[in-house]
Protein backbone atom coordinates (compact mmCIF):
# COMPACT_ATOMS: atom_id res chain seq x y z
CA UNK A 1 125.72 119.48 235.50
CA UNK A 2 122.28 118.70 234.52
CA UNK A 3 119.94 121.40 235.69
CA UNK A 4 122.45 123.41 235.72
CA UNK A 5 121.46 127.28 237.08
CA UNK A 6 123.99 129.79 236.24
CA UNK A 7 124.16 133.05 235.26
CA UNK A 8 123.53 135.81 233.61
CA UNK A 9 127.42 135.73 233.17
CA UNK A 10 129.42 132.47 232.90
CA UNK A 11 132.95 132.28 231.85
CA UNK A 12 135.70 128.62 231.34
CA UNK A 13 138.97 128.63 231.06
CA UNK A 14 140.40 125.83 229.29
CA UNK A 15 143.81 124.31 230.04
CA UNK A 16 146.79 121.95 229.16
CA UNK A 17 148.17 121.11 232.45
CA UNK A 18 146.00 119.75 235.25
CA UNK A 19 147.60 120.86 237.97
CA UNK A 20 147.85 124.54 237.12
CA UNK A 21 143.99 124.19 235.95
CA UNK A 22 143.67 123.04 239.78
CA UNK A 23 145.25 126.47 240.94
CA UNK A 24 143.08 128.67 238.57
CA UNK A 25 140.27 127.12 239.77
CA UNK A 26 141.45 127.65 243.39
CA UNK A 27 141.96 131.35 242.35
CA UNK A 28 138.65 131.99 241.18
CA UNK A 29 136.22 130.67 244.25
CA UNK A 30 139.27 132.65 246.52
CA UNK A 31 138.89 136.24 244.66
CA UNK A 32 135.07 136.74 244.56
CA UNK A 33 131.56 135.32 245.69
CA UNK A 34 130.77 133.26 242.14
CA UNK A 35 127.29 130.98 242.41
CA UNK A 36 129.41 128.29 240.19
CA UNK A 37 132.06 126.18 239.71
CA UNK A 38 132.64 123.48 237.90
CA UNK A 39 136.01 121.92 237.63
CA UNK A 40 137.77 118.81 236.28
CA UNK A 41 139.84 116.80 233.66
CA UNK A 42 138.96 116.28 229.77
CA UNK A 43 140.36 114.13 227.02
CA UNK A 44 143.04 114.82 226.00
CA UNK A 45 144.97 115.83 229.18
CA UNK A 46 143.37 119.34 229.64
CA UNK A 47 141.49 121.14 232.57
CA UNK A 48 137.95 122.64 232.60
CA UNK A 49 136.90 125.73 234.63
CA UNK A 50 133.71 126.95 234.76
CA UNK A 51 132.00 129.49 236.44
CA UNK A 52 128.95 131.67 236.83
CA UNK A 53 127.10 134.47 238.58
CA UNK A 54 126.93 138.31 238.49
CA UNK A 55 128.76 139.91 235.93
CA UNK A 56 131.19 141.64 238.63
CA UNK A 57 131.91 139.03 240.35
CA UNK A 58 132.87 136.44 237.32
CA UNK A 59 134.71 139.28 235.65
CA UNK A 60 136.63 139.57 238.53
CA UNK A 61 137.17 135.88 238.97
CA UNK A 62 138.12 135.49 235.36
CA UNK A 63 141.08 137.55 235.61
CA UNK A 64 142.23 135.47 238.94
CA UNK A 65 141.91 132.47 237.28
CA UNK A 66 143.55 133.89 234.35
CA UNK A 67 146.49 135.01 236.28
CA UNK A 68 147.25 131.89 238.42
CA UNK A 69 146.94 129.58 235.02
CA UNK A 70 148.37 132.04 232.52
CA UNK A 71 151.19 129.41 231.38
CA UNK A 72 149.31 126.71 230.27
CA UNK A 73 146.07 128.58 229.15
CA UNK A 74 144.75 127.51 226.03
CA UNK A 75 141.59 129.61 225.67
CA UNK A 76 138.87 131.31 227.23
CA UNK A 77 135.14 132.76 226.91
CA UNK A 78 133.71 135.20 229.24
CA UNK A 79 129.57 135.77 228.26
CA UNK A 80 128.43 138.34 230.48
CA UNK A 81 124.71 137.14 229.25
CA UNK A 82 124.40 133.62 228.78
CA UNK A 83 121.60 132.09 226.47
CA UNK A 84 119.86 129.69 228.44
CA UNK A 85 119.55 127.29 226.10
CA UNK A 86 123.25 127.15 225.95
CA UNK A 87 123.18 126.91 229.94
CA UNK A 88 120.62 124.10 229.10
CA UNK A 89 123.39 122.33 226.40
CA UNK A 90 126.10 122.88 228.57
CA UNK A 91 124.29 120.83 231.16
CA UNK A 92 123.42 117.81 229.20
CA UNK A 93 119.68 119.09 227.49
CA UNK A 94 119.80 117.47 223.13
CA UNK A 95 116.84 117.56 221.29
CA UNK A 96 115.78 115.89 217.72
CA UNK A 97 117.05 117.50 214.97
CA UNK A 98 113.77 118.43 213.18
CA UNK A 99 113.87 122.00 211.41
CA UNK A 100 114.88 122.81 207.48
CA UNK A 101 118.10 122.76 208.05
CA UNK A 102 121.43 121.30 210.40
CA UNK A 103 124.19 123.74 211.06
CA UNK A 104 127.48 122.16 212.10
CA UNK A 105 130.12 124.28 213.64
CA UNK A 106 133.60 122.46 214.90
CA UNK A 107 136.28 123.74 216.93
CA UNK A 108 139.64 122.76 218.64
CA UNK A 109 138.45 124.10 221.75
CA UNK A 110 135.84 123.63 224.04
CA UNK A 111 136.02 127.64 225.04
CA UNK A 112 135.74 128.47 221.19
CA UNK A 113 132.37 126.51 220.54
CA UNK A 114 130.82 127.61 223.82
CA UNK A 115 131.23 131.46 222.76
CA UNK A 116 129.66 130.05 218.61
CA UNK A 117 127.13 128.51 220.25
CA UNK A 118 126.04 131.61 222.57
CA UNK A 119 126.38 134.06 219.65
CA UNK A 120 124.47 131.82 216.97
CA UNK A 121 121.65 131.32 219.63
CA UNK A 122 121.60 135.06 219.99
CA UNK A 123 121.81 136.33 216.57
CA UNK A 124 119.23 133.95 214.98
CA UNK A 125 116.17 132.06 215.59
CA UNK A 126 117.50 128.70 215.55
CA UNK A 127 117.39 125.71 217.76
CA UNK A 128 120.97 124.34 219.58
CA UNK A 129 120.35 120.82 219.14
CA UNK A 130 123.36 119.54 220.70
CA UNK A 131 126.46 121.25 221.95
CA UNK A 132 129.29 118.35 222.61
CA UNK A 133 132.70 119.39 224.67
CA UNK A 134 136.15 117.85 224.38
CA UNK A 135 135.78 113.68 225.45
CA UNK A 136 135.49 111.27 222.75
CA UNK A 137 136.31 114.09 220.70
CA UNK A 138 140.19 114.82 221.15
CA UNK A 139 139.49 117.67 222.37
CA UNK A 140 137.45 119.51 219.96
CA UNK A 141 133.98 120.64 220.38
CA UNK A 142 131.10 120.83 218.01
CA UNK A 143 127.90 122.36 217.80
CA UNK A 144 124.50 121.46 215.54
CA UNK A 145 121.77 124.05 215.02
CA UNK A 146 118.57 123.55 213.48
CA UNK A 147 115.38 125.94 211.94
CA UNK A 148 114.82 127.22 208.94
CA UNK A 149 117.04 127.26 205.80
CA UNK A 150 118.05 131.43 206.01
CA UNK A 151 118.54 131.62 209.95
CA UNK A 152 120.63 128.16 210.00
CA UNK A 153 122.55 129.82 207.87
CA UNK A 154 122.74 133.29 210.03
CA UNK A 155 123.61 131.23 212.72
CA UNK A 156 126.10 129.36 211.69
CA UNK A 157 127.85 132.53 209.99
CA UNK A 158 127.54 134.58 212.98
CA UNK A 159 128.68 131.68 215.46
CA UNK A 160 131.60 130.98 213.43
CA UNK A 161 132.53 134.80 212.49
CA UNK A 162 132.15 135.46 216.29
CA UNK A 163 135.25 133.11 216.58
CA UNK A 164 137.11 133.86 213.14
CA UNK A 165 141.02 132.52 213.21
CA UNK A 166 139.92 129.86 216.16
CA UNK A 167 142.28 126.54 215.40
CA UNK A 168 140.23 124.17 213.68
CA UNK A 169 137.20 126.13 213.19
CA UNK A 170 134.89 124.47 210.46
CA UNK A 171 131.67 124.99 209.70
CA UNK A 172 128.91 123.62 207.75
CA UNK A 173 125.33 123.99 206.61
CA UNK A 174 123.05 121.16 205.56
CA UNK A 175 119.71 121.94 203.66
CA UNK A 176 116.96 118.99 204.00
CA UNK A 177 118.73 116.71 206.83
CA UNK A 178 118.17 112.65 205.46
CA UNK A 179 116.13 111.01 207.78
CA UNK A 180 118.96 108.16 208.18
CA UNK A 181 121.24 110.87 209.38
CA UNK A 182 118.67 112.52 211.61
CA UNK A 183 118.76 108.62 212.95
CA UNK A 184 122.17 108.90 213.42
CA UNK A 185 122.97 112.29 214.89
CA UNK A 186 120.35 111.71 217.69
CA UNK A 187 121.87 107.85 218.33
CA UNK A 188 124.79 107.25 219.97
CA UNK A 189 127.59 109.75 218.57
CA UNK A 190 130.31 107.45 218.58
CA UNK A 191 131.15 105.16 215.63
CA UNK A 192 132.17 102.77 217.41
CA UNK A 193 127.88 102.72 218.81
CA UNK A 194 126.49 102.99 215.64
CA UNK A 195 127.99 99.85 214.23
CA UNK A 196 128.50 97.76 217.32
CA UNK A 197 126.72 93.92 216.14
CA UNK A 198 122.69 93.45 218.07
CA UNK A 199 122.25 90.71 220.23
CA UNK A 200 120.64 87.96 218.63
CA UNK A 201 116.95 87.68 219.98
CA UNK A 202 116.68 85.48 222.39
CA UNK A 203 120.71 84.60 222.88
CA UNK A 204 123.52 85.89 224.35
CA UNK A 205 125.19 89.29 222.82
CA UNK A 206 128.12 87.69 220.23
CA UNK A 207 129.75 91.15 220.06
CA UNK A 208 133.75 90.71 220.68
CA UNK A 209 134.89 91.19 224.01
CA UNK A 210 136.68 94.34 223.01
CA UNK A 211 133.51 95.77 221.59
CA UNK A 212 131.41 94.17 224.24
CA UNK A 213 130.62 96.99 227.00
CA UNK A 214 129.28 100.49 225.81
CA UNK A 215 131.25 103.30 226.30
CA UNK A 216 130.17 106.01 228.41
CA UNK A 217 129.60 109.56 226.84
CA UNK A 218 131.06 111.78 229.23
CA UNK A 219 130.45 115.68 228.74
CA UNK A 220 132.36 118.75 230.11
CA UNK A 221 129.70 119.44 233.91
């Protein structure tokens, strides 16, 4: 979903059964006129709706969707006024971590950090550096913020107070990011990236066959 326009409102519901994440899905583009929806699978074994318009007529949606998937719902966010630059994250927009200070938030659901990221974003001048949904991650999503040492820290306590009680909601703040970790964070996520062997120059790439082929970093769209 890069590029993605939606809005002002956007809502996802998040599920453990595929099929019934199929039907909600179904139920919401059937009960009103939304601009978007995105649908599909996510590690591990859960469904992704998203959608977005007018506030009517993703309220309305919402609560058709909720209804048809109501037995395997595991959480939901309905924003009536979506940042943009959380539109932007959602659809696949990172940027260098550069400010005073990195604010992690982590979550156990995808729903959970998209409603921390929209109400950080809102209630402090800070930058969303990355927002990262569900694959490669069991399932969790995670946030990082970056700006100044005091609004980092506003962010971060209003993003994660906005979801307080969320299953594995954690949270940190990170004065003076090392420049190795800056490295890092805006490399390849995954361990397995970061410490994968280089091809020696001029010969073939010597990195196991297990190892061998990069793994693609696919984000909730």
């Amino acid at each position: 979903m890069t590029g993605l326009a939606i809005g002002p409102a956007l809502a996802l519901l998040e599920l453990d059964s595929i099929s019934a994440g199929i039907a909600a899905g179904d139920a919401m583009a059937k009960r009103a006129p939304i601009d978007v929806l995105r649908a599909g699978t996510v590690h591990p074994g859960k469904y992704l709706a998203l959608i977005g318009g007018s506030v009517g007529d993703v309220e309305e949606a919402l609560a058709a969707g909720r209804e048809a998937g109501a037995s395997a719902l595991l959480d939901v966010v309905f924003l009536p006024n979506a940042h943009p630059d959380l539109i932007a994250a959602i659809g696949g927009t990172c940027r260098e971590a550069a400010g005073e200070a990195l604010g992690v938030i982590e979550t156990a659901t995808v729903a959970a950090i998209i409603e921390a990221a929209d109400s950080g974003l809102k209630g402090a001048r800070v930058r969303l550096v990355e927002l990262r949904l569900a694959d490669d991650l069991g399932g969790k999503g995670y946030l990082l913020f970056d700006g100044p040492v005091g609004e980092v820290e506003a962010a971060v306590e209003i993003g994660a107070g906005s979801i307080a009680g969320t299953a594995g909601l954690a949270w940190r703040v990170i004065p003076q990011l090392h420049a190795v970790m800056a490295e890092n964070l805006a490399a390849d996520a995954q361990f397995r990236e970061r410490v994968r062997t280089p091809a020696p120059a001029g010969g073939p790439d010597r990195t196991p066959a297990r190892t061998s082929a990069p793994a693609a970093r696919p984000r909730v769209r």
